[in-house]
C-alpha atoms as a PDB file:
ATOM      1  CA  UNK A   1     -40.841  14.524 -34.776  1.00  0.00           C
ATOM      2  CA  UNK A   2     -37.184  13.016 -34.456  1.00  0.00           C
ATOM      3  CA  UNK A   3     -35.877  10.741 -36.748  1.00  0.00           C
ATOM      4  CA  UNK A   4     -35.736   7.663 -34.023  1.00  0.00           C
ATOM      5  CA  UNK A   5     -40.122   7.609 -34.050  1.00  0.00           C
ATOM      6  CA  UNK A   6     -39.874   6.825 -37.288  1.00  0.00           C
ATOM      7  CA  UNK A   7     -38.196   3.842 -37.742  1.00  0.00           C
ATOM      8  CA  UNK A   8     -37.306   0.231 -34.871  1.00  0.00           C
ATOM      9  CA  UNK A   9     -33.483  -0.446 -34.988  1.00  0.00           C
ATOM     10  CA  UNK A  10     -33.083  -4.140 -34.178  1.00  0.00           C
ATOM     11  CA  UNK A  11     -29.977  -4.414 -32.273  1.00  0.00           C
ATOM     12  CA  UNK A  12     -29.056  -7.677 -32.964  1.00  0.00           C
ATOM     13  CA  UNK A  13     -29.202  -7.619 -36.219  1.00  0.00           C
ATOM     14  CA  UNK A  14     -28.617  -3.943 -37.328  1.00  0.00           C
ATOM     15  CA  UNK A  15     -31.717  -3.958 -39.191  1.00  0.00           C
ATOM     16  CA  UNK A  16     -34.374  -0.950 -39.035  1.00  0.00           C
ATOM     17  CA  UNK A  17     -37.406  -0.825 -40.342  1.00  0.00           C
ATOM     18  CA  UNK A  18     -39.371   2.415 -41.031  1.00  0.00           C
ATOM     19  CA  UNK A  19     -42.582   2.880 -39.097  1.00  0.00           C
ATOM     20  CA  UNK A  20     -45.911   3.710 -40.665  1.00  0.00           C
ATOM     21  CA  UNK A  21     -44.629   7.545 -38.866  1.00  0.00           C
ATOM     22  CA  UNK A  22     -41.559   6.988 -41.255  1.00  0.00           C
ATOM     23  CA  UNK A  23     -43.225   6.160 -44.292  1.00  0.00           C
ATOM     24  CA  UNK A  24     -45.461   8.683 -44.024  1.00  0.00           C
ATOM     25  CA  UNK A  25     -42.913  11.425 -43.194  1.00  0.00           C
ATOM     26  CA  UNK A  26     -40.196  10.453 -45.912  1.00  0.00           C
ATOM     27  CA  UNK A  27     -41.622   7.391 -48.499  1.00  0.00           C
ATOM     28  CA  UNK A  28     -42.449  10.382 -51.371  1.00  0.00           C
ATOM     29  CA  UNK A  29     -39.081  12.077 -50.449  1.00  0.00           C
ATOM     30  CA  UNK A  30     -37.496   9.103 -50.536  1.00  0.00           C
ATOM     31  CA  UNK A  31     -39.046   7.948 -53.657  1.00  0.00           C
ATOM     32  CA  UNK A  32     -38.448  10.835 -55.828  1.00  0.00           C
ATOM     33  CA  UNK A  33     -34.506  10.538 -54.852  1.00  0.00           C
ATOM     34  CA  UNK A  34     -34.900   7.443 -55.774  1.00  0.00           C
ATOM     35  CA  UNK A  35     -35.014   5.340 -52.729  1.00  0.00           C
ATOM     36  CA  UNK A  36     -38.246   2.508 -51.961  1.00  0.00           C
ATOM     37  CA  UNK A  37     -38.898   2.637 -48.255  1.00  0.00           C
ATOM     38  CA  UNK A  38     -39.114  -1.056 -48.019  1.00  0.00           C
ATOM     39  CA  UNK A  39     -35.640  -1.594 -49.424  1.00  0.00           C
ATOM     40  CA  UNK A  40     -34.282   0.491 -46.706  1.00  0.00           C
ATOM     41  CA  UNK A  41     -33.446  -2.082 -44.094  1.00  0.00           C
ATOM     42  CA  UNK A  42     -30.236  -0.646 -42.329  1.00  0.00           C
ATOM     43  CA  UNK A  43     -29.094   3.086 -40.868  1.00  0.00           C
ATOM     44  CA  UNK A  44     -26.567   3.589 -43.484  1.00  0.00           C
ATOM     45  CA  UNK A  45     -29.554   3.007 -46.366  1.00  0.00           C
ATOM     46  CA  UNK A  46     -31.923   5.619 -44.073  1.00  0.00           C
ATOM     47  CA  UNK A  47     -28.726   7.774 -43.973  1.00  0.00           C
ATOM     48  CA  UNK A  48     -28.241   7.512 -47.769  1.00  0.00           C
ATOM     49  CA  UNK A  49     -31.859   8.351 -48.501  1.00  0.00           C
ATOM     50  CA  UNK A  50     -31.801  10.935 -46.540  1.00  0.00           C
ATOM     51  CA  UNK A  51     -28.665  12.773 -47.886  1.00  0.00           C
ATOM     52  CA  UNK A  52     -29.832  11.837 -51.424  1.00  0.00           C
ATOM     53  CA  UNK A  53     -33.441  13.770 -51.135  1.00  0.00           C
ATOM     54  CA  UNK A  54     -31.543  16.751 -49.437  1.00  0.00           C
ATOM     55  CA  UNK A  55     -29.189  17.165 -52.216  1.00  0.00           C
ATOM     56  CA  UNK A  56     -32.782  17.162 -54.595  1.00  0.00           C
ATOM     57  CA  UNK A  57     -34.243  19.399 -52.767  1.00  0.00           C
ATOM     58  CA  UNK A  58     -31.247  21.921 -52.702  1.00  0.00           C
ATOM     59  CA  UNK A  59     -31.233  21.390 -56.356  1.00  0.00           C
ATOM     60  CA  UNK A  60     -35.083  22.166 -56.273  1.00  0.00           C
ATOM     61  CA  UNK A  61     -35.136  25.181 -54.084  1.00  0.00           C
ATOM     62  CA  UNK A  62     -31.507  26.597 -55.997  1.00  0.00           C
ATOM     63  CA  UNK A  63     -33.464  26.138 -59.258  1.00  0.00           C
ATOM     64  CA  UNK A  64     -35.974  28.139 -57.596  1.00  0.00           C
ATOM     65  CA  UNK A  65     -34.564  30.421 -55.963  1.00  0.00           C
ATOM     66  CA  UNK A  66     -30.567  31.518 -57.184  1.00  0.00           C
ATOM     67  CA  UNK A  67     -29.773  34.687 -57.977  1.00  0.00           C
ATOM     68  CA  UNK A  68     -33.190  36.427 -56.514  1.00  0.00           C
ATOM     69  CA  UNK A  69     -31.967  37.433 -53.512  1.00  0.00           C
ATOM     70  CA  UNK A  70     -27.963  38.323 -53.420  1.00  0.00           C
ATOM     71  CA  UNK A  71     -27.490  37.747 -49.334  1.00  0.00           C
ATOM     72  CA  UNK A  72     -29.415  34.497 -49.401  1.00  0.00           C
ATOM     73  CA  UNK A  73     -26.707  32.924 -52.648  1.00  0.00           C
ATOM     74  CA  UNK A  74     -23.798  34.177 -50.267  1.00  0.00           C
ATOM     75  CA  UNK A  75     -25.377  31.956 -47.581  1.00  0.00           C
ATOM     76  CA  UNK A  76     -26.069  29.098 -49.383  1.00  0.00           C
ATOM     77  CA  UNK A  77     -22.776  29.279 -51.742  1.00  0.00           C
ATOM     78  CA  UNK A  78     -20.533  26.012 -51.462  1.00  0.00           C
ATOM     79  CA  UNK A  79     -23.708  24.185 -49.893  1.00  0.00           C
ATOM     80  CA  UNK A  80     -24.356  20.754 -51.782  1.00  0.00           C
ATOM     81  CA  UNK A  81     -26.917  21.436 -54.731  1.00  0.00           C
ATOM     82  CA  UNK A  82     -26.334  25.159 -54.081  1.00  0.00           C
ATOM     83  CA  UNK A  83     -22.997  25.444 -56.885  1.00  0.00           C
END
């Protein structure tokens, strides 16, 4: 699915609002970064939400994953939530 099916950009006013697709596909991740779906209400909100759960779920999979596997740390190193 791409990112414009889940959520109506009003053009006259800026606003978006996420779509029941868009709650569905990012409300938890949104929520455990921190963000409420219903507060987001413009693209640079979505955008924020969506570069705020990214950088938790580097964290997540680094936690997980770092120093198990030597090729995949030299891929990831200097990635955000890699370090």
């Amino acid at each position: 699915m791409h990112a414009r099916h889940t959520f109506l950009h009003d053009m006259a006013t800026g606003h978006i609002r996420l779509t029941r697709a868009g709650v569905d596909r990012y409300g938890e991740r949104f929520a455990r970064a921190g963000f409420a779906v219903c507060d987001i209400t413009t693209l640079a909100a979505f955008e924020a939400a969506v570069d705020a759960s990214f950088a938790l779920e580097m964290k997540k999979l680094a936690s997980e994953t770092r120093g198990q596997d030597p090729a995949l740390d030299a891929i990831m190193a200097g990635l955000p939530g890699w370090d």
